[in-house]
C-alpha atoms as a PDB file:
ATOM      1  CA  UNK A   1       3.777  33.369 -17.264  1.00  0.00           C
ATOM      2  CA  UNK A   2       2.171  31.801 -14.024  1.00  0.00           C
ATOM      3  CA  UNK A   3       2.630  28.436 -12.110  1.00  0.00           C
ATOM      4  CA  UNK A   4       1.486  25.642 -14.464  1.00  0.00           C
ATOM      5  CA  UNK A   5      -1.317  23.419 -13.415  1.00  0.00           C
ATOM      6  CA  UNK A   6      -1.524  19.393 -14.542  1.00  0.00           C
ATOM      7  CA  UNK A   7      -4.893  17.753 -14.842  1.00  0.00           C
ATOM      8  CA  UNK A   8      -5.855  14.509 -15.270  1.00  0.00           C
ATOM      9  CA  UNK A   9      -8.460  12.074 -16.951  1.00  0.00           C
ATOM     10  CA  UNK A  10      -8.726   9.771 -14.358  1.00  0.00           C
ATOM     11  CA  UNK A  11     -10.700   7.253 -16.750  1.00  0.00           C
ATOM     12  CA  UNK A  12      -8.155   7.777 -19.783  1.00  0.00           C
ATOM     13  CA  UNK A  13      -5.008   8.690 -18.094  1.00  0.00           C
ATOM     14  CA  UNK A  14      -4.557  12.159 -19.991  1.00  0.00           C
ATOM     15  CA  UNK A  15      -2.435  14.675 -18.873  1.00  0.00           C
ATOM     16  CA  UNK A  16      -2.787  18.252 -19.636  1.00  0.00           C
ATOM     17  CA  UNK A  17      -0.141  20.829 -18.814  1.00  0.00           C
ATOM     18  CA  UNK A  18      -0.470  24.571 -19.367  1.00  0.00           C
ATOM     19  CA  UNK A  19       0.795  27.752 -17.933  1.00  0.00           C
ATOM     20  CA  UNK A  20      -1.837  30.492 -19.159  1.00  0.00           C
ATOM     21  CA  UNK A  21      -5.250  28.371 -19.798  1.00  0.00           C
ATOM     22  CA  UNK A  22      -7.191  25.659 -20.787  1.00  0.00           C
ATOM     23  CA  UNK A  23     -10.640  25.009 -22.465  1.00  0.00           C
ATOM     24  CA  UNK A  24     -13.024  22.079 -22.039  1.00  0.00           C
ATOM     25  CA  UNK A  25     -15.189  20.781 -23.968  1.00  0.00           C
ATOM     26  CA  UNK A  26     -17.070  18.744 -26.370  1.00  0.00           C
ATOM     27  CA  UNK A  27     -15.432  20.776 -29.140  1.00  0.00           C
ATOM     28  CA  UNK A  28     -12.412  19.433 -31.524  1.00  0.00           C
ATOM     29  CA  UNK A  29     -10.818  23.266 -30.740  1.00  0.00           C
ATOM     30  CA  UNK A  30     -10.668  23.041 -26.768  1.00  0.00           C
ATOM     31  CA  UNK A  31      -7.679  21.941 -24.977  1.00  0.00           C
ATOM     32  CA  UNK A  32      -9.428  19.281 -23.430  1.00  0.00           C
ATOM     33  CA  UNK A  33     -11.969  17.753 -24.879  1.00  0.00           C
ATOM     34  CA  UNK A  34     -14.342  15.152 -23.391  1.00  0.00           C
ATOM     35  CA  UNK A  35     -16.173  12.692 -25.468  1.00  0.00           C
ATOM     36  CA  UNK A  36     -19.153  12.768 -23.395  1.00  0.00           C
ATOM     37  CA  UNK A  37     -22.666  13.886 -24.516  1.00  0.00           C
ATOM     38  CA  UNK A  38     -23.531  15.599 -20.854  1.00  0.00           C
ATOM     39  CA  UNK A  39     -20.294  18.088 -21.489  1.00  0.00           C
ATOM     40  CA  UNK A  40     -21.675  21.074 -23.705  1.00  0.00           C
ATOM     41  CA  UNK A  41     -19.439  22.106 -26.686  1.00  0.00           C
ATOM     42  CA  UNK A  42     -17.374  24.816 -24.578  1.00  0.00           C
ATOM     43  CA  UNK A  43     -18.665  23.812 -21.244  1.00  0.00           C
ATOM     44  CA  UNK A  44     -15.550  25.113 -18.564  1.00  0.00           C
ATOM     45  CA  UNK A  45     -12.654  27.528 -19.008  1.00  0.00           C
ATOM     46  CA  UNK A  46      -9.396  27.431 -16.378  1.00  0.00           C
ATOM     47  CA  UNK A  47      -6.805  29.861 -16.248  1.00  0.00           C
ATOM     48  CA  UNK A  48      -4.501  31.987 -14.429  1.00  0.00           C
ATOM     49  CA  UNK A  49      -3.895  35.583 -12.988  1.00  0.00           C
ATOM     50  CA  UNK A  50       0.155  34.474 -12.594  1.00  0.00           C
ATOM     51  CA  UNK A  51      -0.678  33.669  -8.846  1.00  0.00           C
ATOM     52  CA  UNK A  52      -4.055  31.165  -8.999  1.00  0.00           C
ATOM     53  CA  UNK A  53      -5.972  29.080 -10.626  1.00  0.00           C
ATOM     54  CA  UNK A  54      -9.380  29.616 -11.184  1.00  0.00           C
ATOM     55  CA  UNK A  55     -11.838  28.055 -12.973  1.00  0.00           C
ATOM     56  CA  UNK A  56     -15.306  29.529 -14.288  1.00  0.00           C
ATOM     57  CA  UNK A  57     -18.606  28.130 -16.239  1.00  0.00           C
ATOM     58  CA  UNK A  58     -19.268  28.829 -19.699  1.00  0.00           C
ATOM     59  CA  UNK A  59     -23.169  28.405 -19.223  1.00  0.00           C
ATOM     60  CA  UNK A  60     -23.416  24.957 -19.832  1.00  0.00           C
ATOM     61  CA  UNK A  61     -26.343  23.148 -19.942  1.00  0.00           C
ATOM     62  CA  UNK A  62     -25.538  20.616 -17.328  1.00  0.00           C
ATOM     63  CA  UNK A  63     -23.520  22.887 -14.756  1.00  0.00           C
ATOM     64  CA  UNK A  64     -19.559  22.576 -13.462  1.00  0.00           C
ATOM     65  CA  UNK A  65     -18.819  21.228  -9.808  1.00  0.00           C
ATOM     66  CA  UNK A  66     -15.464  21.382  -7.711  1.00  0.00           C
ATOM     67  CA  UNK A  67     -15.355  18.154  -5.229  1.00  0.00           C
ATOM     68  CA  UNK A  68     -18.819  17.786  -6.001  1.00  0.00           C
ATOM     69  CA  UNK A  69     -20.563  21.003  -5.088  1.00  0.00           C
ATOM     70  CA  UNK A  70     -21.633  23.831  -7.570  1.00  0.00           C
ATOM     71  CA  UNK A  71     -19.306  26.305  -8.585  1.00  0.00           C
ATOM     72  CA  UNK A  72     -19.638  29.512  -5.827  1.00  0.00           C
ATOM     73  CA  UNK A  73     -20.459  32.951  -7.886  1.00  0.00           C
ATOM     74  CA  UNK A  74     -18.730  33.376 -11.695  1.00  0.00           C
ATOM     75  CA  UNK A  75     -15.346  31.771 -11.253  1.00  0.00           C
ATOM     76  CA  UNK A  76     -13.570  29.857  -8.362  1.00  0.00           C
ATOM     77  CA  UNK A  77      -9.823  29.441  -7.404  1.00  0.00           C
ATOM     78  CA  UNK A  78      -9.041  25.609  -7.492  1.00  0.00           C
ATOM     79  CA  UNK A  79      -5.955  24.058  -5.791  1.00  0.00           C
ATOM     80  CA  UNK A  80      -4.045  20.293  -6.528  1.00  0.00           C
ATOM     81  CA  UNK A  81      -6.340  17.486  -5.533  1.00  0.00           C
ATOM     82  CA  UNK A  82      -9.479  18.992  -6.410  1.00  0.00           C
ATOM     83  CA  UNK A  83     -12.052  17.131  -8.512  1.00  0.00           C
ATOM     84  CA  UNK A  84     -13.488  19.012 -11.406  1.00  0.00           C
ATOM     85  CA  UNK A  85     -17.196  17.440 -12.326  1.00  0.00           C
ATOM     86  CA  UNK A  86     -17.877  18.539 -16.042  1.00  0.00           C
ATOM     87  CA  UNK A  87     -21.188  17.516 -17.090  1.00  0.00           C
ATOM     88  CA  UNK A  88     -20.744  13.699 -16.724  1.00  0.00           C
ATOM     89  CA  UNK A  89     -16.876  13.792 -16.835  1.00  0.00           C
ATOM     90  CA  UNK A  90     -14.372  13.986 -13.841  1.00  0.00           C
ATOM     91  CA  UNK A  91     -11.245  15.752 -14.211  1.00  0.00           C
ATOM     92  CA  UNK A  92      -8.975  16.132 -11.456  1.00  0.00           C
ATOM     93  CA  UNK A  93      -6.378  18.749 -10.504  1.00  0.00           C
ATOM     94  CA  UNK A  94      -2.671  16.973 -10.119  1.00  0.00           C
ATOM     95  CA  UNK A  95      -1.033  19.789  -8.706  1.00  0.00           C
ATOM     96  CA  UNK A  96      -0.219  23.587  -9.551  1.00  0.00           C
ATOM     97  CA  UNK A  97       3.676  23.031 -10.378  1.00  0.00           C
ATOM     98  CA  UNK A  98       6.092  25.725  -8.292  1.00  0.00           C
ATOM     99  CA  UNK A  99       7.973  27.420 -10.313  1.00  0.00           C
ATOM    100  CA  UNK A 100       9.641  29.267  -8.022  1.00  0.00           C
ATOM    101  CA  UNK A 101      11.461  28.785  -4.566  1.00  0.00           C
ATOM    102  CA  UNK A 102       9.175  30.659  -2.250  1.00  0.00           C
ATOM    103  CA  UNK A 103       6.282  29.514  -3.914  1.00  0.00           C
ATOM    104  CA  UNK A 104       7.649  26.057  -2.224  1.00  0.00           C
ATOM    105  CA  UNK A 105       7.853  27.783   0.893  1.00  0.00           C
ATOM    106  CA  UNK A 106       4.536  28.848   0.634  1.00  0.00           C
ATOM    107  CA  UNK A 107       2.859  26.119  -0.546  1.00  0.00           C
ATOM    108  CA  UNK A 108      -0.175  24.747   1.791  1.00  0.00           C
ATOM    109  CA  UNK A 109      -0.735  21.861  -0.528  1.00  0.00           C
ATOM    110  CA  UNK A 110       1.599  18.955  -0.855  1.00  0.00           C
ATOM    111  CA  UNK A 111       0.227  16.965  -4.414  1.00  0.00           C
ATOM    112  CA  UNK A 112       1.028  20.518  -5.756  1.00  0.00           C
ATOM    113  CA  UNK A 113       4.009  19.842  -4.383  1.00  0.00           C
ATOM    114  CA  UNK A 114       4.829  16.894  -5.229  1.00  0.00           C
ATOM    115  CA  UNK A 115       3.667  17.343  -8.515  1.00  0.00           C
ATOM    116  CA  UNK A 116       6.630  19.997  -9.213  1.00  0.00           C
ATOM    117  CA  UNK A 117       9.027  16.657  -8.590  1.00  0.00           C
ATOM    118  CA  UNK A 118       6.749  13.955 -10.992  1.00  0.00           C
ATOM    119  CA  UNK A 119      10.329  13.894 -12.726  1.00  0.00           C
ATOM    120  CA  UNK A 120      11.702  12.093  -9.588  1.00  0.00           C
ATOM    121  CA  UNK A 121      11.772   8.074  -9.285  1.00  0.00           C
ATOM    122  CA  UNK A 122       9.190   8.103  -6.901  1.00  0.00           C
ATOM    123  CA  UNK A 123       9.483   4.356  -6.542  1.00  0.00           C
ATOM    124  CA  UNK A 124      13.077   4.281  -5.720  1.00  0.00           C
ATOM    125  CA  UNK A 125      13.461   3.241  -1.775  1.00  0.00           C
ATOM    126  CA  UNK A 126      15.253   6.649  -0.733  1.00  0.00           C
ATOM    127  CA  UNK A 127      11.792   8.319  -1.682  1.00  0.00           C
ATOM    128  CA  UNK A 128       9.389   5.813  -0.640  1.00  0.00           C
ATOM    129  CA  UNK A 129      11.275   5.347   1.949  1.00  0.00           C
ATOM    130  CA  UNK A 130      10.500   9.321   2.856  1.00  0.00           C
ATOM    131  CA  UNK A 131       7.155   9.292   1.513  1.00  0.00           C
ATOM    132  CA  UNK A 132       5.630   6.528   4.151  1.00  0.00           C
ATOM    133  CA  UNK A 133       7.324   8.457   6.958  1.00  0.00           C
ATOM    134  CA  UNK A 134       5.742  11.410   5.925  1.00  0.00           C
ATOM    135  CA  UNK A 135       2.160   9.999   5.885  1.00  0.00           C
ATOM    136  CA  UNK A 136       3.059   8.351   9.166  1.00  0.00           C
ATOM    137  CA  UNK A 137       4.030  11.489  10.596  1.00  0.00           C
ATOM    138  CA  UNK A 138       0.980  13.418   9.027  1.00  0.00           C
ATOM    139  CA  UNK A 139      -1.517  10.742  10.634  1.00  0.00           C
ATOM    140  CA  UNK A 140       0.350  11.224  14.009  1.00  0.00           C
ATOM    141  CA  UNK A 141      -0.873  13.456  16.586  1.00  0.00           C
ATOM    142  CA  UNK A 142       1.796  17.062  16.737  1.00  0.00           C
ATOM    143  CA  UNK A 143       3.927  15.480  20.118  1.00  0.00           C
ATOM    144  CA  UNK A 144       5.101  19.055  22.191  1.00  0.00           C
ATOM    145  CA  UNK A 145       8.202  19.721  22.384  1.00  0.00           C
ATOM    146  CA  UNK A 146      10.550  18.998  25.412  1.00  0.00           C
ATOM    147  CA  UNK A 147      11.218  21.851  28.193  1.00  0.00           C
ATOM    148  CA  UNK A 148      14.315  19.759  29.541  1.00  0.00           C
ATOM    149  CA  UNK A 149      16.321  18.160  26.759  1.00  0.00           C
ATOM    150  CA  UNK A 150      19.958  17.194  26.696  1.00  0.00           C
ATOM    151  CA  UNK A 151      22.190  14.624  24.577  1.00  0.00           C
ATOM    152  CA  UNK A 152      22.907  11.687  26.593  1.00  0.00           C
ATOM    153  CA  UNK A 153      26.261   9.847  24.710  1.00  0.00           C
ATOM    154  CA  UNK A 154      25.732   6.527  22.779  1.00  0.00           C
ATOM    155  CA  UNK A 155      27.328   4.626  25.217  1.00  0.00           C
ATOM    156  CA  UNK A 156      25.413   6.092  28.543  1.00  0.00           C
ATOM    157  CA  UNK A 157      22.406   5.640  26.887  1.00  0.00           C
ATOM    158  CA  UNK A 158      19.927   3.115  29.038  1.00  0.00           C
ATOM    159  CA  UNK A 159      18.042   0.762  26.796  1.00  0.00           C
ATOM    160  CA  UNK A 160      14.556  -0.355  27.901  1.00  0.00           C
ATOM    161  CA  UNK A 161      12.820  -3.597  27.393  1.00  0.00           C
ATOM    162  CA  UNK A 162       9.650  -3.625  25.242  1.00  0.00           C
ATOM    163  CA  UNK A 163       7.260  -3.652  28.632  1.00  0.00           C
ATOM    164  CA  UNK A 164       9.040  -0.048  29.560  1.00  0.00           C
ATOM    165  CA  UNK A 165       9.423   1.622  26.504  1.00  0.00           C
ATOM    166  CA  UNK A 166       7.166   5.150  26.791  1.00  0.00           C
ATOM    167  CA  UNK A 167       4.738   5.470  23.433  1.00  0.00           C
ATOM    168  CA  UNK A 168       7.233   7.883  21.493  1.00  0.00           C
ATOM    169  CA  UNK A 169       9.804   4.928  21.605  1.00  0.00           C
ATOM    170  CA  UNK A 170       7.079   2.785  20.477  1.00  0.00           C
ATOM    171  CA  UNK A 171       6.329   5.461  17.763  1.00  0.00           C
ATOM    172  CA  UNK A 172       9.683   5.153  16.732  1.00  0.00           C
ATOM    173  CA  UNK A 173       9.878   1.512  16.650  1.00  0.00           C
ATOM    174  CA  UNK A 174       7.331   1.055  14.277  1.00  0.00           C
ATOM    175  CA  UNK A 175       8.758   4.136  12.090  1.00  0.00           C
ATOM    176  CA  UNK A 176      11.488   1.777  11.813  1.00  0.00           C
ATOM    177  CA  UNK A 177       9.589  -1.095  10.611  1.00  0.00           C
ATOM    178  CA  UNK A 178       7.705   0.871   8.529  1.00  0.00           C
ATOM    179  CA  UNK A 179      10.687   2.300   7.097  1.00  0.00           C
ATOM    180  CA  UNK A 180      11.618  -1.379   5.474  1.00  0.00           C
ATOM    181  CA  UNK A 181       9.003  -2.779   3.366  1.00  0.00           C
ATOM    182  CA  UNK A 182       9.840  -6.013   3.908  1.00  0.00           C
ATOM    183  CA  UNK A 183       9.888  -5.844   8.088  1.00  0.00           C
ATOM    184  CA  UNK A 184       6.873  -4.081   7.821  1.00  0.00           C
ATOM    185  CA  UNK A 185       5.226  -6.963   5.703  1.00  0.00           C
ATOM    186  CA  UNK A 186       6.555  -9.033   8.252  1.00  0.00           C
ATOM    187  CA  UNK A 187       5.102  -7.322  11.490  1.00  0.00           C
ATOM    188  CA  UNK A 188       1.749  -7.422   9.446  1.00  0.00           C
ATOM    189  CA  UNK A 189       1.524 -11.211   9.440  1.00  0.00           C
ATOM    190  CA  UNK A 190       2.420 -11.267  12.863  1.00  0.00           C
ATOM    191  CA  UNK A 191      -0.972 -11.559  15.219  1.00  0.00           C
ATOM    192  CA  UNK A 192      -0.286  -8.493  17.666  1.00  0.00           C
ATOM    193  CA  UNK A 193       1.609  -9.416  20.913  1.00  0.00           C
ATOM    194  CA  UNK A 194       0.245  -5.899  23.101  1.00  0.00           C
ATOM    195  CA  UNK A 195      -3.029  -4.491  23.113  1.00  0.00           C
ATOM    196  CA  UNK A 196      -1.198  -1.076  22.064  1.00  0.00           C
ATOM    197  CA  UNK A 197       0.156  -2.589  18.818  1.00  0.00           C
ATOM    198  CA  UNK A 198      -3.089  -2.803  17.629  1.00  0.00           C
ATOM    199  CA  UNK A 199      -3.807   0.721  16.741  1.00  0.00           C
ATOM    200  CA  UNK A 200      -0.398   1.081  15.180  1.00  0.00           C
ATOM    201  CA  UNK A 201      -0.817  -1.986  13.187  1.00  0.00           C
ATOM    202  CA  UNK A 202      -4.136  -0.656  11.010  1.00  0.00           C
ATOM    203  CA  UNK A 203      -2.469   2.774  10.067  1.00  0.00           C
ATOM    204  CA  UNK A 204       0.912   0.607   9.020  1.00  0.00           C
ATOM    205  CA  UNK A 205      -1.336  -1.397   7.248  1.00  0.00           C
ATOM    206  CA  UNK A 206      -2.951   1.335   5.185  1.00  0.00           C
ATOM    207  CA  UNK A 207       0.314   3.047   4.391  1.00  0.00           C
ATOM    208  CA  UNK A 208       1.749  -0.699   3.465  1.00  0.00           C
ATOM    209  CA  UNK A 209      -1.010  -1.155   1.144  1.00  0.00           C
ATOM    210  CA  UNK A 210      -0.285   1.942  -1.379  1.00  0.00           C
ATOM    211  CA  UNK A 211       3.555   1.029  -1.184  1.00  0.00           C
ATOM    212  CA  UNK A 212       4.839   1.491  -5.074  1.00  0.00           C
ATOM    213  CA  UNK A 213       1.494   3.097  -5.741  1.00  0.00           C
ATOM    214  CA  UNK A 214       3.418   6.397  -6.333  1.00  0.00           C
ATOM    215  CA  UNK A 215       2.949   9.428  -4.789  1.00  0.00           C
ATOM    216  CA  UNK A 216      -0.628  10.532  -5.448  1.00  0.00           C
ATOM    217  CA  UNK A 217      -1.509   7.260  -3.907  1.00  0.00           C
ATOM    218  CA  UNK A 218      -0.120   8.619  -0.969  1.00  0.00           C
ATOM    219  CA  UNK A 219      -0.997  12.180  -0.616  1.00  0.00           C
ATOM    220  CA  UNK A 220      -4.957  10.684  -1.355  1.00  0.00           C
ATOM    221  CA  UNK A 221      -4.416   9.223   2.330  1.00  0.00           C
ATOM    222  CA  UNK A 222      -4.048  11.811   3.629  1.00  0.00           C
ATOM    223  CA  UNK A 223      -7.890  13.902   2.615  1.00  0.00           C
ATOM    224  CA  UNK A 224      -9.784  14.992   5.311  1.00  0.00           C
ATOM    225  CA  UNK A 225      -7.287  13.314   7.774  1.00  0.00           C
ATOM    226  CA  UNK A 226      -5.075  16.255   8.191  1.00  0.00           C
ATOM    227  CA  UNK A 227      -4.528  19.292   7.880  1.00  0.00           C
ATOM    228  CA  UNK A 228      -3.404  20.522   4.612  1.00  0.00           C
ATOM    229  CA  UNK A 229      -1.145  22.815   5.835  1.00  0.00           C
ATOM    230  CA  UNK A 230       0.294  20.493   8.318  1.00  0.00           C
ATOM    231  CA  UNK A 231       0.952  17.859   5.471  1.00  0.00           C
ATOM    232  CA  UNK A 232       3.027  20.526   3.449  1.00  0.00           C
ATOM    233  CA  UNK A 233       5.094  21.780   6.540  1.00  0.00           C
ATOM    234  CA  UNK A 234       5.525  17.869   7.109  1.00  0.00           C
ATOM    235  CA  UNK A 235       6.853  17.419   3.453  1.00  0.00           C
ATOM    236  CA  UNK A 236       8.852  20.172   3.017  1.00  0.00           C
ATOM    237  CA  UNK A 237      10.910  18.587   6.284  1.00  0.00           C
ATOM    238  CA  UNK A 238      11.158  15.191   4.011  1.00  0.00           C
ATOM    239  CA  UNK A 239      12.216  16.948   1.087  1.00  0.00           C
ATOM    240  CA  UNK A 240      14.071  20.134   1.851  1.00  0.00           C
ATOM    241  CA  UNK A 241      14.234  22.694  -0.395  1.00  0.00           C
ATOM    242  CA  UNK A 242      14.636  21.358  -4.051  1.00  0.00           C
ATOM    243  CA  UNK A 243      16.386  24.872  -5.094  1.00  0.00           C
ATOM    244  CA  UNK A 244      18.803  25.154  -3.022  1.00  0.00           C
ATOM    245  CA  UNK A 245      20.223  21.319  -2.283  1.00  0.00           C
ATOM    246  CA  UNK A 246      21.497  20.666   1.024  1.00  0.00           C
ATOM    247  CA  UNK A 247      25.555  20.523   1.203  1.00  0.00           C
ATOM    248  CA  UNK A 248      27.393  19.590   4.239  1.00  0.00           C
ATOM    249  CA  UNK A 249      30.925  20.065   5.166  1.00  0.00           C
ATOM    250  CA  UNK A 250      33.164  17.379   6.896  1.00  0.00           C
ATOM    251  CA  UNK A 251      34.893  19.240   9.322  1.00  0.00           C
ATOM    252  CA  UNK A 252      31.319  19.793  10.676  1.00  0.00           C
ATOM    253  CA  UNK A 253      31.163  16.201  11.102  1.00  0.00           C
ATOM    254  CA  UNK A 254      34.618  15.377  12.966  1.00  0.00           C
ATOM    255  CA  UNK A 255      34.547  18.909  15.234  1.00  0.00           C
ATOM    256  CA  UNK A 256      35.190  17.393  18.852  1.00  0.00           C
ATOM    257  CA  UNK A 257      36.027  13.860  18.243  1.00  0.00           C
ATOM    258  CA  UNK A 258      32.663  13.800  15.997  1.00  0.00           C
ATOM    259  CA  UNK A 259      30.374  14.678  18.482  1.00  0.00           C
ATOM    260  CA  UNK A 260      27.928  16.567  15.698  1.00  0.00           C
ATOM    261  CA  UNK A 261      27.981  13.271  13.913  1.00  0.00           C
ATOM    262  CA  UNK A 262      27.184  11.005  17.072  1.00  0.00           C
ATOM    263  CA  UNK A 263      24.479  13.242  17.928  1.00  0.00           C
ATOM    264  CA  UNK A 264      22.599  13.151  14.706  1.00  0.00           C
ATOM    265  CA  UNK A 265      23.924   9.145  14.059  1.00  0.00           C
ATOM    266  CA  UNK A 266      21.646   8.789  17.830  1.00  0.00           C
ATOM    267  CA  UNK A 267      18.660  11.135  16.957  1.00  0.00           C
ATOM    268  CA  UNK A 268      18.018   8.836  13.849  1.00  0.00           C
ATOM    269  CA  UNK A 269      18.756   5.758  15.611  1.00  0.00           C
ATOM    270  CA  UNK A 270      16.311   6.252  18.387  1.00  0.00           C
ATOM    271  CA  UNK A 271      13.957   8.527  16.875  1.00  0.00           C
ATOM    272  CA  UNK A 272      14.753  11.498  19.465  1.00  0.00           C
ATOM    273  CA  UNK A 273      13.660  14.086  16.572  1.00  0.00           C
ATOM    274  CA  UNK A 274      13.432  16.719  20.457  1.00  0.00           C
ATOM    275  CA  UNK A 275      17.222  16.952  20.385  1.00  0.00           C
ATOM    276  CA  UNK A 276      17.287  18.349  17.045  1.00  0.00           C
ATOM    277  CA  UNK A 277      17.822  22.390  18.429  1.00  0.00           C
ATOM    278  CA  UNK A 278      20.662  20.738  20.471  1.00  0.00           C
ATOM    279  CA  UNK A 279      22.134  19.169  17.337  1.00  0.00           C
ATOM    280  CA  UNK A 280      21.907  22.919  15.297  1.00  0.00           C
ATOM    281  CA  UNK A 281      23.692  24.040  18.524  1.00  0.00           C
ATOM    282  CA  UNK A 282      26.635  21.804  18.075  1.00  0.00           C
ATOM    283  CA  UNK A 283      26.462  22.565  14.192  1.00  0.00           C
ATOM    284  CA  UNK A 284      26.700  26.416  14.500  1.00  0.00           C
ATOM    285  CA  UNK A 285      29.983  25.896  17.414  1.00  0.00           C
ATOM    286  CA  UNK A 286      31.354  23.501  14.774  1.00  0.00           C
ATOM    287  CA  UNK A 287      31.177  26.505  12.138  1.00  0.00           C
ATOM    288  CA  UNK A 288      27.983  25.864  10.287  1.00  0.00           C
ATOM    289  CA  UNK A 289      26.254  29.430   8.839  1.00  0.00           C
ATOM    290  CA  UNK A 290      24.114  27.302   6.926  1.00  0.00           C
ATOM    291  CA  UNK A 291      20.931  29.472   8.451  1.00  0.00           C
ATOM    292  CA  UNK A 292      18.354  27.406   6.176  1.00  0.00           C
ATOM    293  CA  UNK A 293      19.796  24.329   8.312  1.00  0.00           C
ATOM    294  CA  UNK A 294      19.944  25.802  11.412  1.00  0.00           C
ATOM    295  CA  UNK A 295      16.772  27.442  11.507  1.00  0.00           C
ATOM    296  CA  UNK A 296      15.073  24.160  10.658  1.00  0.00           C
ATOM    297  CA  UNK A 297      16.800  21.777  12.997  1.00  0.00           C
ATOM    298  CA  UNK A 298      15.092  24.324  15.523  1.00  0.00           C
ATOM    299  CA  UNK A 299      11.612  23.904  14.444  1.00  0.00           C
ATOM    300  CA  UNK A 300       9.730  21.487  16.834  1.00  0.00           C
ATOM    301  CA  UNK A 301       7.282  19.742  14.389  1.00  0.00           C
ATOM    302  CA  UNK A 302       9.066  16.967  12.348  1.00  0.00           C
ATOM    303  CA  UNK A 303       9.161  14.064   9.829  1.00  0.00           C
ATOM    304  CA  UNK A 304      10.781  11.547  11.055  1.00  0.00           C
ATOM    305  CA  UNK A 305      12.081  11.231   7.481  1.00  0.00           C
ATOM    306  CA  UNK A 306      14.055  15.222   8.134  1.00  0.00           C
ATOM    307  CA  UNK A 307      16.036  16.375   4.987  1.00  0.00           C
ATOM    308  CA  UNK A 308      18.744  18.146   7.469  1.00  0.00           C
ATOM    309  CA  UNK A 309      19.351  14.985   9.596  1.00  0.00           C
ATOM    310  CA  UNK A 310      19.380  12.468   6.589  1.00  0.00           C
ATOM    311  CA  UNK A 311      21.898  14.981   4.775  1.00  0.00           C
ATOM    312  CA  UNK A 312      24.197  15.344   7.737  1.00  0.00           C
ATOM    313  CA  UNK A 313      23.940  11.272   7.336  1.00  0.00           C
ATOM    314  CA  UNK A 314      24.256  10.954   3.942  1.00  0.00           C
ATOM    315  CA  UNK A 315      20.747   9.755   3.229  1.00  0.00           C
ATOM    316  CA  UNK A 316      19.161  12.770   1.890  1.00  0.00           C
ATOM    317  CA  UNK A 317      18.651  11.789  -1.797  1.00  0.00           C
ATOM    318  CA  UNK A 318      19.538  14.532  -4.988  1.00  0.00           C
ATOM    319  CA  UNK A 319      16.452  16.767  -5.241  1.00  0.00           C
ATOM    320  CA  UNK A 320      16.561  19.038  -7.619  1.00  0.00           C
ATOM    321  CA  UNK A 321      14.009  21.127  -9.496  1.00  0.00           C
ATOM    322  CA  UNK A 322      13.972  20.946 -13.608  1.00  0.00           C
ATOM    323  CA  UNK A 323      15.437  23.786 -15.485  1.00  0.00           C
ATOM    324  CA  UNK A 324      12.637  26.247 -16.941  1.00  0.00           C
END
């Protein structure tokens, strides 16, 4: 059995779900089948090779396109988002659901992997609260990381007034607002006080206006803005790893008068996502072996929204993949 794929009638609102194939057509007998005098009886097939999806022509008279250009040779692999033009229908591909836990790790396309979740209460605030960061963070420019980094304690820590404050503090403060809906609906009615708001203030807006969509609203943001594998690599640092849920152990938490816990209680706070490899450094003296947390605390790209920070803070909602 291969990953199953979920497409969609964007006019009806039908879902179809399969694991092996589908047929479309005009014909009672196919799997899908499109009222529509343009499609021919058995017009497309789509199936699977239990790795990808491909989709092929079955001669029909008015021709099969993927995002709007004709099919290249026999068959063609398709991928979640793409838009399948049959005849004078539209289908489009949801996602291919993971069914596996390096499949997530694999994955270069995040509706596919978002898809594998459309279980999840994607309008509850934990996950719209990670799903705006992680468009915010996709629409961001990569920032390097830091040659010279070290933790600076809570209460040595200088704060700035808005005139001083460098642009990754200003990046942070409006992750923060846009973190809230309601502060960010707020800063939206407000007439920009800084000529550098302004840029900041149009890609809020556009996140601000799918809030509650759901999630497809958001990953459509992000086409031809990013790149796709950029977006996944992004998400997966939102959502973890939904096989293997993070756990964390207090005594990692109070090792040296809580230091691991002020670190990562700072990072959030003030959006210093470049002492991250500091805070895994503190974890593994504090006797974490966790090497799936470890070894992504020490990447340098990531969402502000991080599944490894948020768990060590207790904000790192239950994600959890549905039984087979």
């Amino acid at each position: 059995m291969g990953p199953r794929i979920r497409i969609q009638n964007p006019q009806t609102g039908d879902i179809w779900e399969s694991a092996d194939l589908l047929r479309i057509g005009r014909n009672p007998n196919t799997d899908i089948q499109l009222y529509d005098r343009m499609v021919s009886r058995f017009h497309a097939l789509l199936w699977t090779d239990l790795s990808q999806w491909w989709i092929r022509d079955l001669q029909s008279r008015n021709g099969t396109r993927v995002n709007g250009e004709p099919l290249r040779g026999e068959r063609q692999p398709i991928q979640g988002g793409d838009e399948l033009d049959i005849g004078g229908s539209r289908l489009r591909v949801l996602g291919i659901l993971l069914e596996e836990e390096q499949q997530w790790k694999n994955c270069d396309h995040a509706l596919s992997m978002l898809e594998t979740l459309h279980y999840l209460d994607w309008n509850s605030a934990p996950l719209q609260r990670k799903l705006r960061l992680w468009v915010y963070a996709c629409l961001l420019p990569a920032q390097p990381a830091s040659e010279e980094v070290r933790f600076v304690p809570p209460h040595q820590h200088k704060v700035e007034s808005s005139e001083e404050l460098p642009r990754l503090d200003l990046q942070h403060h409006y992750q923060t607002i846009l973190a809230q809906p309601e502060r960010t609906q707020s800063f939206l009615e407000s007439p920009p006080s800084q000529p550098h708001e302004l840029p900041f203030q149009h890609l809020l807006r556009s996140i601000h206006r799918w809030h509650g969509s759901g999630y497809r609203e958001y990953a459509d943001m992000l086409t031809h803005r990013v790149s796709p594998c950029r977006a996944a690599r992004l998400l997966r640092c939102a959502l973890g790893n939904p096989w293997k849920p993070p756990r964390v152990l207090p005594h990692w938490l109070h090792w040296q008068d809580g230091l691991v816990g002020q670190l990562a209680l700072l990072i959030a706070r003030e959006g210093r996502l470049e002492l991250l490899p500091i805070l895994a450094d503190a974890l593994e003296d504090a006797g974490c072996q966790d090497e799936e947390l470890l070894s992504h605390l020490r990447e340098s790209d990531h969402c502000p929204a991080c599944w490894a920070l948020d768990a060590l803070l207790g904000q790192h909602p239950p994600l959890s993949v549905l039984p087979k």
